[in-house]
Protein backbone atom coordinates (compact mmCIF):
# COMPACT_ATOMS: atom_id res chain seq x y z
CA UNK A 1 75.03 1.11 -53.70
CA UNK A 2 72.61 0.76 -56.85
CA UNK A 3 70.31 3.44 -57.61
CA UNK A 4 67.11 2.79 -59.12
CA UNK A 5 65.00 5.20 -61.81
CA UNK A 6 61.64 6.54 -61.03
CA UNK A 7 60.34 4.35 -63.62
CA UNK A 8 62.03 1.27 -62.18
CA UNK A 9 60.10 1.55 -58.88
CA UNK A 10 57.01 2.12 -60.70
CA UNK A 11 57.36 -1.14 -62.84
CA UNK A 12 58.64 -2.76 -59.51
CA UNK A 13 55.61 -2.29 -57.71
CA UNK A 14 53.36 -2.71 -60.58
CA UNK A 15 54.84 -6.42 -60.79
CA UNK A 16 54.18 -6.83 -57.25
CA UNK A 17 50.46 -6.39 -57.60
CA UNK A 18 50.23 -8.60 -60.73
CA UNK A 19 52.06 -11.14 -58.69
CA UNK A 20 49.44 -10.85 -55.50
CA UNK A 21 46.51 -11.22 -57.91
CA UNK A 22 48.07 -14.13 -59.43
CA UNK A 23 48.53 -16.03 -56.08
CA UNK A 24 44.78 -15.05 -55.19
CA UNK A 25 43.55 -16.47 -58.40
CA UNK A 26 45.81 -20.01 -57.89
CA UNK A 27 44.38 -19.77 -54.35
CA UNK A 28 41.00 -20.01 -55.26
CA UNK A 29 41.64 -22.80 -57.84
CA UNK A 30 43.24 -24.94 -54.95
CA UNK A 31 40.36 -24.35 -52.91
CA UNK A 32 37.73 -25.21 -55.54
CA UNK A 33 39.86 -28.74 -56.20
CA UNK A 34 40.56 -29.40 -53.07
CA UNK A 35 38.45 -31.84 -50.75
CA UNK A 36 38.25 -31.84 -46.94
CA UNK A 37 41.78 -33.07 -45.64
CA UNK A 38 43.26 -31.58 -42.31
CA UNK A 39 41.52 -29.11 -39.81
CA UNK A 40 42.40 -26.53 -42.04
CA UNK A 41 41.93 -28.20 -45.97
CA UNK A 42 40.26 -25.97 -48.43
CA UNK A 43 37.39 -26.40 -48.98
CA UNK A 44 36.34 -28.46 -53.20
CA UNK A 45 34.21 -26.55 -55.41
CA UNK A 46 31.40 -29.41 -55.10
CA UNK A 47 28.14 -29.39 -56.66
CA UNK A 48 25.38 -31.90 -57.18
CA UNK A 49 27.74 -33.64 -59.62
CA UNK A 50 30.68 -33.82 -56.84
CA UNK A 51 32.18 -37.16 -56.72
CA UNK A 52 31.09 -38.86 -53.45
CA UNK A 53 33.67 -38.32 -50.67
CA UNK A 54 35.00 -34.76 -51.63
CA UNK A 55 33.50 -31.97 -49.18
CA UNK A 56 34.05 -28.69 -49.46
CA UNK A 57 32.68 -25.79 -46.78
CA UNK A 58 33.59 -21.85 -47.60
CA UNK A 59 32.63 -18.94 -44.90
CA UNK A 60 33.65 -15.25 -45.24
CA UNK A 61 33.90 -12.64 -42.34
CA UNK A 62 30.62 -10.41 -41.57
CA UNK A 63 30.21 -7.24 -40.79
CA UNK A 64 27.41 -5.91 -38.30
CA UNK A 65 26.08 -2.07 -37.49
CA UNK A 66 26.35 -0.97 -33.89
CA UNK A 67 22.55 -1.21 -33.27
CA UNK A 68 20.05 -3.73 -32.37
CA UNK A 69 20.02 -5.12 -35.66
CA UNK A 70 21.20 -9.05 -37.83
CA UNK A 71 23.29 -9.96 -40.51
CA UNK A 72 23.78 -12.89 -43.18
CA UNK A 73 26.10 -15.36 -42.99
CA UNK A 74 26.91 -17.45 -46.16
CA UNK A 75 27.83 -20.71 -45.79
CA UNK A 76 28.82 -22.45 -49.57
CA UNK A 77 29.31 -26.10 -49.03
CA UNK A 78 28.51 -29.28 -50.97
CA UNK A 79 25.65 -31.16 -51.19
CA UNK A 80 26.94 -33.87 -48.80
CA UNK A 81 28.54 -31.37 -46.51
CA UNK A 82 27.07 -31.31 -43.11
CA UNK A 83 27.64 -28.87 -40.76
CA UNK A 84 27.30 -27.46 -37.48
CA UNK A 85 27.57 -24.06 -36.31
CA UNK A 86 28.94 -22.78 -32.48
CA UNK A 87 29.83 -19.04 -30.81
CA UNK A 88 30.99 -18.09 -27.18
CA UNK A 89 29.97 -14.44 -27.07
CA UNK A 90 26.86 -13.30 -25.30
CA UNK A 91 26.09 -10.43 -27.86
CA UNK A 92 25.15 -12.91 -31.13
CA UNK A 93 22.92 -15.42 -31.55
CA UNK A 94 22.69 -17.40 -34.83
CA UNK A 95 19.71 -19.54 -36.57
CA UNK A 96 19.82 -22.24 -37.70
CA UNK A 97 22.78 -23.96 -35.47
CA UNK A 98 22.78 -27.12 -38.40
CA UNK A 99 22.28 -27.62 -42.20
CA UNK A 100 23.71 -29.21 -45.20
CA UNK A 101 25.00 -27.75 -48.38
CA UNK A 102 25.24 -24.03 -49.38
CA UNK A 103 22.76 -21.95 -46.83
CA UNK A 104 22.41 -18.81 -45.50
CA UNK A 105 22.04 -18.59 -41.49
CA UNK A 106 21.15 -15.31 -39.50
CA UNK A 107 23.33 -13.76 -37.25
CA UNK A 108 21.26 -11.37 -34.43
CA UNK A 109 23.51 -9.03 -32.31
CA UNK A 110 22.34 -6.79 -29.34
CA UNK A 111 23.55 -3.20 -29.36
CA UNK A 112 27.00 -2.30 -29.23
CA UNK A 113 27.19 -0.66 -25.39
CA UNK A 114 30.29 1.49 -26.76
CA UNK A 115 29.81 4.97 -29.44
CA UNK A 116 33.13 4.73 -29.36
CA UNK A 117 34.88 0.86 -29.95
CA UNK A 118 34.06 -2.07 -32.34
CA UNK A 119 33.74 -5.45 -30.76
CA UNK A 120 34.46 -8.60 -32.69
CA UNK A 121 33.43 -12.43 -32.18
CA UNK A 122 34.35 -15.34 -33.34
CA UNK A 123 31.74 -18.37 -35.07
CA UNK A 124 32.91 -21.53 -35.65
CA UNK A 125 31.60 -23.60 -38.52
CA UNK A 126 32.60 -27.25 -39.22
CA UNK A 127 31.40 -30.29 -41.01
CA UNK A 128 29.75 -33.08 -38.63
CA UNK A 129 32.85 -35.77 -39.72
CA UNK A 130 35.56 -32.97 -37.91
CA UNK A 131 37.42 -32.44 -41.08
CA UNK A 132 36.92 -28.96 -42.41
CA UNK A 133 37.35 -26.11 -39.73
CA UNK A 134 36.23 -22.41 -40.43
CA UNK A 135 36.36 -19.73 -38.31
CA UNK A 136 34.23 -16.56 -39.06
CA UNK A 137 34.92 -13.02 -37.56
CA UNK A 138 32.11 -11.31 -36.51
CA UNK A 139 33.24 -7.21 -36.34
CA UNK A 140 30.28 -5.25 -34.68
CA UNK A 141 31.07 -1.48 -35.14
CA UNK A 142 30.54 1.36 -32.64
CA UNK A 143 27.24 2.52 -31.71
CA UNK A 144 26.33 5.51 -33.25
CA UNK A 145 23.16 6.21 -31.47
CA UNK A 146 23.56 7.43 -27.95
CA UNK A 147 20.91 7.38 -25.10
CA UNK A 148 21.99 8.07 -21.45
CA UNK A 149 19.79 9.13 -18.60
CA UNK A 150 20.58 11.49 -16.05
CA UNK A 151 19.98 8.72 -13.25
CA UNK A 152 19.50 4.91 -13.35
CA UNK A 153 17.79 5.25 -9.54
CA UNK A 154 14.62 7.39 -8.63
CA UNK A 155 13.36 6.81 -4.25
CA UNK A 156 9.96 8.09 -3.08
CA UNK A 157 8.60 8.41 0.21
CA UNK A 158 4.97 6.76 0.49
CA UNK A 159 3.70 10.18 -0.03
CA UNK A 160 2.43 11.13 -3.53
CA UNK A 161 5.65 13.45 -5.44
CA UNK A 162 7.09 14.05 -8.83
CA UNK A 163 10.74 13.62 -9.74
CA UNK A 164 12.08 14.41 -13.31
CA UNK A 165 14.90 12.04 -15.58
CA UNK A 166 16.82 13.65 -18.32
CA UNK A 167 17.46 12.14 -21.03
CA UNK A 168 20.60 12.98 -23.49
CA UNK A 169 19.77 11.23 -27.01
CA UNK A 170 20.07 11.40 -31.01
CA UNK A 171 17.36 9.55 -31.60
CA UNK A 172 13.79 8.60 -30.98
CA UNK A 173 13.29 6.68 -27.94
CA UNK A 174 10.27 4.65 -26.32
CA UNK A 175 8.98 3.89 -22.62
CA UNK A 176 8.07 0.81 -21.22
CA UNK A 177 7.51 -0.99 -18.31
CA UNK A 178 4.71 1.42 -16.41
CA UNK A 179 3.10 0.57 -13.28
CA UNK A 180 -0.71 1.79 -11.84
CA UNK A 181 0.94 3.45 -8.86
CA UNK A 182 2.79 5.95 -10.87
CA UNK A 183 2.42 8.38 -14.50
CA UNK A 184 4.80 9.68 -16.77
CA UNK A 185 4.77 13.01 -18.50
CA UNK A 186 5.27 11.37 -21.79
CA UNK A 187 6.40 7.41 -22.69
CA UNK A 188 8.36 8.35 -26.15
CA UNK A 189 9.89 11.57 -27.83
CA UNK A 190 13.00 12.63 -29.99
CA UNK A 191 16.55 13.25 -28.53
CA UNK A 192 17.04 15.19 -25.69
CA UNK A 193 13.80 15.31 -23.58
CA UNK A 194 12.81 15.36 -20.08
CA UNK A 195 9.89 13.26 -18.25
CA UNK A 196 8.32 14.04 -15.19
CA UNK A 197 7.36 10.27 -13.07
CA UNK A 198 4.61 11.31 -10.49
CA UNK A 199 3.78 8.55 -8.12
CA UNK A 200 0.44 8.29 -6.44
CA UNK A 201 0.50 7.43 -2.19
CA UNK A 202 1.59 4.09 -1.24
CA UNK A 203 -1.02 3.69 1.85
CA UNK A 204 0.26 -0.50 1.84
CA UNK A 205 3.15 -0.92 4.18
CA UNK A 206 5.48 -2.92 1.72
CA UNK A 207 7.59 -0.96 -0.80
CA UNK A 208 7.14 -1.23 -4.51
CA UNK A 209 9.59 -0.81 -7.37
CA UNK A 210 9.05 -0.70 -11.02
CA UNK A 211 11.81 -0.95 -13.80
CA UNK A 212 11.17 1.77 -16.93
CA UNK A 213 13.34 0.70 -20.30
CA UNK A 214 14.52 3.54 -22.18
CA UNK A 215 14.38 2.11 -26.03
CA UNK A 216 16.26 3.66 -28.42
CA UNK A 217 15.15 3.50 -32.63
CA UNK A 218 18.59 1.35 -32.94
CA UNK A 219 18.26 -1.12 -30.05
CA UNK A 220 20.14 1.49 -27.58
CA UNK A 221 18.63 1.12 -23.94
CA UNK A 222 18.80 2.34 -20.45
CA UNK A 223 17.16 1.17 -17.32
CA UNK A 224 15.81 3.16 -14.57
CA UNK A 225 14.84 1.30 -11.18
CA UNK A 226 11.67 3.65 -10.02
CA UNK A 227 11.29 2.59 -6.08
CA UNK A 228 8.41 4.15 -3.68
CA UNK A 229 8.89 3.11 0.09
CA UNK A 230 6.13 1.58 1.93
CA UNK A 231 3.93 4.01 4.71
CA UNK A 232 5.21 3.76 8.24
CA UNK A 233 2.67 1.19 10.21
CA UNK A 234 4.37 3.07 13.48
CA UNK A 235 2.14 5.24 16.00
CA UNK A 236 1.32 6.27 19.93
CA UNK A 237 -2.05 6.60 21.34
CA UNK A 238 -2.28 9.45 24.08
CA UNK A 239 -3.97 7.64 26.52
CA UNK A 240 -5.01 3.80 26.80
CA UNK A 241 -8.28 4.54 29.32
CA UNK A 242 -10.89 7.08 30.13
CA UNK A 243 -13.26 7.08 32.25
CA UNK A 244 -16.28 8.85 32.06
CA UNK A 245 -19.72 9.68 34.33
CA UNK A 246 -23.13 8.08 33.48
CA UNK A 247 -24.05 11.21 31.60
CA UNK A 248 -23.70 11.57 27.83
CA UNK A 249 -20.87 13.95 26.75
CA UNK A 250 -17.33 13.77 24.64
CA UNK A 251 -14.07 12.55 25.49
CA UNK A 252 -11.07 12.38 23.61
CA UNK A 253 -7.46 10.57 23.10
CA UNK A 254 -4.80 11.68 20.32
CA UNK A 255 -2.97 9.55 17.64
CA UNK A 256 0.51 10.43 16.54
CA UNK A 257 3.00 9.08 14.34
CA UNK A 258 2.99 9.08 9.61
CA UNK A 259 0.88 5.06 10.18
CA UNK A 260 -2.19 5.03 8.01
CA UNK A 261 -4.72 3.81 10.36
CA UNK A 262 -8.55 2.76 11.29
CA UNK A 263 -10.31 2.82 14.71
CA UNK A 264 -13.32 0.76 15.87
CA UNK A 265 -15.60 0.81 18.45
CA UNK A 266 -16.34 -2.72 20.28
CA UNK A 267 -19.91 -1.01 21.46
CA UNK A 268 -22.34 1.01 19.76
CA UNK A 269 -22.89 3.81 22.34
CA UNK A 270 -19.45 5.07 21.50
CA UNK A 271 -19.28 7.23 18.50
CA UNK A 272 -15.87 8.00 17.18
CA UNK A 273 -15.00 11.29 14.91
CA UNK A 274 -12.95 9.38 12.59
CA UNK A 275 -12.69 5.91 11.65
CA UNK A 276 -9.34 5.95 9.40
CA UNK A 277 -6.47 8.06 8.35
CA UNK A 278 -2.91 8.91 7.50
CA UNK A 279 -0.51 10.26 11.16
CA UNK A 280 -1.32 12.51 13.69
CA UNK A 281 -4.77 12.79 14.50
CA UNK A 282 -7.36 13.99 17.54
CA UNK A 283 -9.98 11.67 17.95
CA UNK A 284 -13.30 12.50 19.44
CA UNK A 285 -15.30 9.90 21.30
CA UNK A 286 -18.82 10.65 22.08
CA UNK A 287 -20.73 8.40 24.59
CA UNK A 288 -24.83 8.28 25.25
CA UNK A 289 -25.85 8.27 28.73
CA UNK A 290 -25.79 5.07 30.71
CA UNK A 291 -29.04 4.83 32.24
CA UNK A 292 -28.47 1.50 34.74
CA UNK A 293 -27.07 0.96 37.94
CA UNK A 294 -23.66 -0.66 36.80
CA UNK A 295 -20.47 0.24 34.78
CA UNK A 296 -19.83 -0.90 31.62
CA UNK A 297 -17.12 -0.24 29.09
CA UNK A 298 -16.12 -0.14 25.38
CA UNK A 299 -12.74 -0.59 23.35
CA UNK A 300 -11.76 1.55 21.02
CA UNK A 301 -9.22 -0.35 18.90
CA UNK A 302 -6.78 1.56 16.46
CA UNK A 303 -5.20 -0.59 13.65
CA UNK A 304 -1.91 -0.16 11.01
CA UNK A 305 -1.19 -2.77 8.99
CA UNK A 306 1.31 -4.57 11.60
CA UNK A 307 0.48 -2.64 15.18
CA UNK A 308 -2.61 -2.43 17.32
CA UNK A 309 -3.22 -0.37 20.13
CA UNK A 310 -6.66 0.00 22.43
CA UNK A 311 -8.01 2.31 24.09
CA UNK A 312 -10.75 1.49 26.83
CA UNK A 313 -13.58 4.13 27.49
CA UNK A 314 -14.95 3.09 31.43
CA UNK A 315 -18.93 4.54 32.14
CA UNK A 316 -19.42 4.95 35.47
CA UNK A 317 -23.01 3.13 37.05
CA UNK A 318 -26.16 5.59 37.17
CA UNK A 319 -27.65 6.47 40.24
CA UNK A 320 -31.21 6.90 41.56
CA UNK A 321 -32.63 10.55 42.93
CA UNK A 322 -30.87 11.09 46.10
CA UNK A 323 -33.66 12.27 49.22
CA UNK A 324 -32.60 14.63 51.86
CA UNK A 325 -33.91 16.15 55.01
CA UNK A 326 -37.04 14.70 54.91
CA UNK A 327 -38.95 16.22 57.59
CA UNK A 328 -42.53 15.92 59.06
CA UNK A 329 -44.38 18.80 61.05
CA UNK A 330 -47.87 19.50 61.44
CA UNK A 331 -49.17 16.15 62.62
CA UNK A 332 -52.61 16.40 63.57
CA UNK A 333 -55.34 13.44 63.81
CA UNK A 334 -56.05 13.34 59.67
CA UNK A 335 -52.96 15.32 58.12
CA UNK A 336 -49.00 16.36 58.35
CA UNK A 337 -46.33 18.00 56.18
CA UNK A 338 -44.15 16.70 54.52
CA UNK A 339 -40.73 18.52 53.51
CA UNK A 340 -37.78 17.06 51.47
CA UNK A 341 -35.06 18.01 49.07
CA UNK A 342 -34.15 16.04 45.71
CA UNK A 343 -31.10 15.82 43.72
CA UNK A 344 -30.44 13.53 40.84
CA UNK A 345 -27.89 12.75 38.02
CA UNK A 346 -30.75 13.01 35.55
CA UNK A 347 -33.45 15.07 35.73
CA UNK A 348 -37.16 13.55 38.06
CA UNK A 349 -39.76 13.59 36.26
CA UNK A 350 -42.28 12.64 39.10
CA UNK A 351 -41.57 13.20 43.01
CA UNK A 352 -43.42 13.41 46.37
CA UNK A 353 -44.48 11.45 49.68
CA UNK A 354 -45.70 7.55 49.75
CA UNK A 355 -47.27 6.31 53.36
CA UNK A 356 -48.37 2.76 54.97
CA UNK A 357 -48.58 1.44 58.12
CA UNK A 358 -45.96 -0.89 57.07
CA UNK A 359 -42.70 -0.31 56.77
CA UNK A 360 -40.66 1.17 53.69
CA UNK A 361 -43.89 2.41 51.60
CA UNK A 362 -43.85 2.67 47.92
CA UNK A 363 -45.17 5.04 45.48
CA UNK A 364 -47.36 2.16 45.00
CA UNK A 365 -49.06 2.67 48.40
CA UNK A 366 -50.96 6.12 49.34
CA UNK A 367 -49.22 8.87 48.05
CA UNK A 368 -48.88 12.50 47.22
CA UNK A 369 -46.67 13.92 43.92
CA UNK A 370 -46.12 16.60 41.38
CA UNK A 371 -44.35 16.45 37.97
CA UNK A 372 -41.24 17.83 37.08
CA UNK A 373 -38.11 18.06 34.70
CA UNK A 374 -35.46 19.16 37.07
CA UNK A 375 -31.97 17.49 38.67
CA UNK A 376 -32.72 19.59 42.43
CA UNK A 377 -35.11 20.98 44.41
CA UNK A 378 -37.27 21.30 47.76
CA UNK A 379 -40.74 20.09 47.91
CA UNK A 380 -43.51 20.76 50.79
CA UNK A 381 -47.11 19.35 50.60
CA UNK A 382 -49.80 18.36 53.06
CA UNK A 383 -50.80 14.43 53.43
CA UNK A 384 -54.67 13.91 54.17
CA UNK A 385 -57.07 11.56 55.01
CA UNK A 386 -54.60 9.99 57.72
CA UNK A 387 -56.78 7.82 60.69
CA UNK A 388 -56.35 9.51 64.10
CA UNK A 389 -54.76 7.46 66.54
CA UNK A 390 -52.51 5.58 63.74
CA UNK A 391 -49.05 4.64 63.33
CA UNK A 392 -47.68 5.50 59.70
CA UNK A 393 -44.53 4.61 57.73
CA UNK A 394 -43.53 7.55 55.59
CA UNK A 395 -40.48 8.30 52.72
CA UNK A 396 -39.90 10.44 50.58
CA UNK A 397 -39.30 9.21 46.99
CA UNK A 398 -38.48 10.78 43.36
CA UNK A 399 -38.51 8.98 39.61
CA UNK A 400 -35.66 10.03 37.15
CA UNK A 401 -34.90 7.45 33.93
CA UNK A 402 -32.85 5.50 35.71
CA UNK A 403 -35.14 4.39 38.40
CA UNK A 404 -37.29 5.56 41.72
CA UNK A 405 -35.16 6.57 44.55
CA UNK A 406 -36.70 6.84 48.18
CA UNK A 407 -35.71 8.45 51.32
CA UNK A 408 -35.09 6.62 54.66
CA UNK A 409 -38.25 5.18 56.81
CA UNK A 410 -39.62 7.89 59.06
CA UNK A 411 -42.40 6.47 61.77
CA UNK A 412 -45.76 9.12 62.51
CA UNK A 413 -48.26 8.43 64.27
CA UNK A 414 -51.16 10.69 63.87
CA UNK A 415 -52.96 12.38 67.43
CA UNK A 416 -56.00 10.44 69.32
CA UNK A 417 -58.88 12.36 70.91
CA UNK A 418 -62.50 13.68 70.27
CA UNK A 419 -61.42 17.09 69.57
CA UNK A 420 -59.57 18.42 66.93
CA UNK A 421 -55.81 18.94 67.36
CA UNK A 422 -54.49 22.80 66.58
CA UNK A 423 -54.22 22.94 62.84
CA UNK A 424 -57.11 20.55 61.72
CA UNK A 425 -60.13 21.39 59.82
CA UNK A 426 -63.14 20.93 62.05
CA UNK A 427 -65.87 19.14 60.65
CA UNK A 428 -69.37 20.72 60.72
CA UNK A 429 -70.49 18.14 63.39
CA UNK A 430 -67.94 19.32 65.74
């Protein structure tokens, strides 16, 4: 076995290096002299003097920082070199794709995803004839900026609520993509940082979703979906009819359910207590008197944005004063008494005793009244200036808004004779 002095080794290795340098220096020579040959010919060291024919096309690896950020790549190639430029991977794009002779083309690369790993590509240049073939590696190096939210998600009910996002950084970081619905707290700050997203009430039935980028100063970036659910177009009514009497009063019918909704009346002598708003609700309905002899009716129609519901409010007819024991004493040959009682849905204004010698008198015939502002009562009066001997047709009658109501027909006939009856009022002559 030979053994070798320190000194030996030294000079050894020494040798070796002045050997690699040489065989660097004798490889760029050959590439300089050389012209294009096979796929993978060095490249000649033309110049605007270059013989015509002889090609030459050089490339060197490139380097690229983790972030959002571009590079040079420098192409050396003769003057009558002309060459294309192709890549596979998503992350790089280059400009320009084509030239001729020595240029430099720009290589733009999105941010490494990884803090951790270096990713590489690979760019193929060649000349346009398919005889010189260089391949360029493209190392990208980790990211050294970080940015990671604490969610990627945020759900709201249609209601209007806050939620917060955390957000874990080294760097200074921007916000974009706001909606109107909804506010943030702040739309930029520096490293770790927290932002409140308030959304306002989503009365529209549809959902809505906005997408917020999280920018970091080196290209880093982070989505986060922001999604508010539509309001509920579902709710009941408590009842689908009332009915009511002629009189004007209140009535009312409930709405339940979350539905943002608006109720209408079809008639304008229904009043309602609320025309619009968000779930359960009581709903007063207040009606003006119905002053005619016949029922009518009104819909009260409640609306979401995809359901209808209707409630129908009935009036019942008006009636006339009612007349009741109408009764007729005292019946001498010029007068009687008449005695009746009155009831009505509203109150009678005017009310007393019409008389004909035809049949079902008006209060446009002869007649005795009073005034009045009441719903009942009993009324009593004398009738004068009858004809002895006559047959009369008498009722009852009394006026409220709605119309004149009359009693039935009652037949007197007054007493004959040359002498007073008991109960008249003698005149002088007698």
């Amino acid at each position: 076995m030979t053994t070798y002095a320190t000194d030996d080794i030294s000079i050894f290795k020494q040798n070796i290096i002045e050997m690699k340098k040489l065989l660097l220096l004798l490889y760029s020579l050959l590439l300089i002299l050389s012209c294009g040959g096979g796929d993978d010919a060095g490249s000649g060291g033309g110049s605007s003097g270059s013989p015509a024919g002889s090609e030459y096309l050089n490339v060197s690896n490139v380097d690229i920082p983790g972030g959002n950020t571009t590079a040079t790549l420098s192409i050396q190639a003769s003057n009558n070199c002309e060459w294309v430029v192709s890549w596979s991977d998503s992350w790089i794009r280059i400009s320009p794709t084509s030239g001729r002779g020595s240029q430099n083309v720009t290589i733009s690369a999105s941010v490494n995803p990884s803090s951790s790993v270096e990713r590489t590509a690979v760019v193929t240049v060649k000349n346009t004839s398919g005889t010189i073939t260089r391949n360029v590696v493209v190392t990208q190096f980790a990211n050294a900026e970080s940015l990671e939210l604490s969610t990627s998600a945020m759900n709201f009910t249609y209601t209007a609520s806050s939620q917060d996002v955390t957000i874990t950084s080294n760097t200074h970081w921007t916000i974009s993509g706001l909606a109107s619905w909804f506010t943030l707290s702040r739309t930029e700050g520096d490293n770790d940082g927290v932002v409140k997203i308030t959304v306002n009430e989503n009365t529209e039935e549809q959902e809505r979703n906005a997408v917020l980028t999280f920018k970091g100063a080196s290209g880093s970036e982070q989505k986060l979906n922001v999604k508010q659910a539509g309001h509920s177009t579902d709710f009941t009514v408590s009842t689908k009819n009332i009915t009511v009497d002629a009189l004007a009063g209140t009535s009312s019918f409930s709405i339940a359910g979350d539905a943002h909704w608006t109720a209408q009346s079809s008639q304008d002598w229904v009043n309602l207590s609320d025309f619009s708003g968000d779930g359960n609700k009581t709903i007063v309905v207040t009606y003006a008197a119905n002053t005619k002899e016949e029922q009518r009716s009104a819909e009260i129609t409640v609306k979401s944005t995809s359901k209808t519901e209707t409630v129908t409010i009935v009036q019942t007819a008006a009636s006339r004063p009612a007349l009741t024991d109408l009764r007729v004493t005292a019946i001498s040959r010029t007068e009687a008494t008449v005695t009746f009682n009155f009831t009505s849905m509203f109150p009678v204004t005017v009310y007393g005793a019409c008389y004909s010698t035809l049949e079902n008198p008006t209060e446009k015939d002869p007649h005795i009244s009073e005034e009045g502002s009441s719903q009942q009562g009993t009324y009593s009066a004398k009738i004068s200036g009858l004809k002895p001997g006559t047959t009369y047709h008498l009722r009852a009658y009394a006026k409220s808004i709605v119309e004149v109501g009359y009693s039935e027909d009652i037949v007197i006939t007054t007493a004959q004779g040359d002498q007073p009856n008991t109960g008249d009022n003698p005149k002088p002559q007698w």
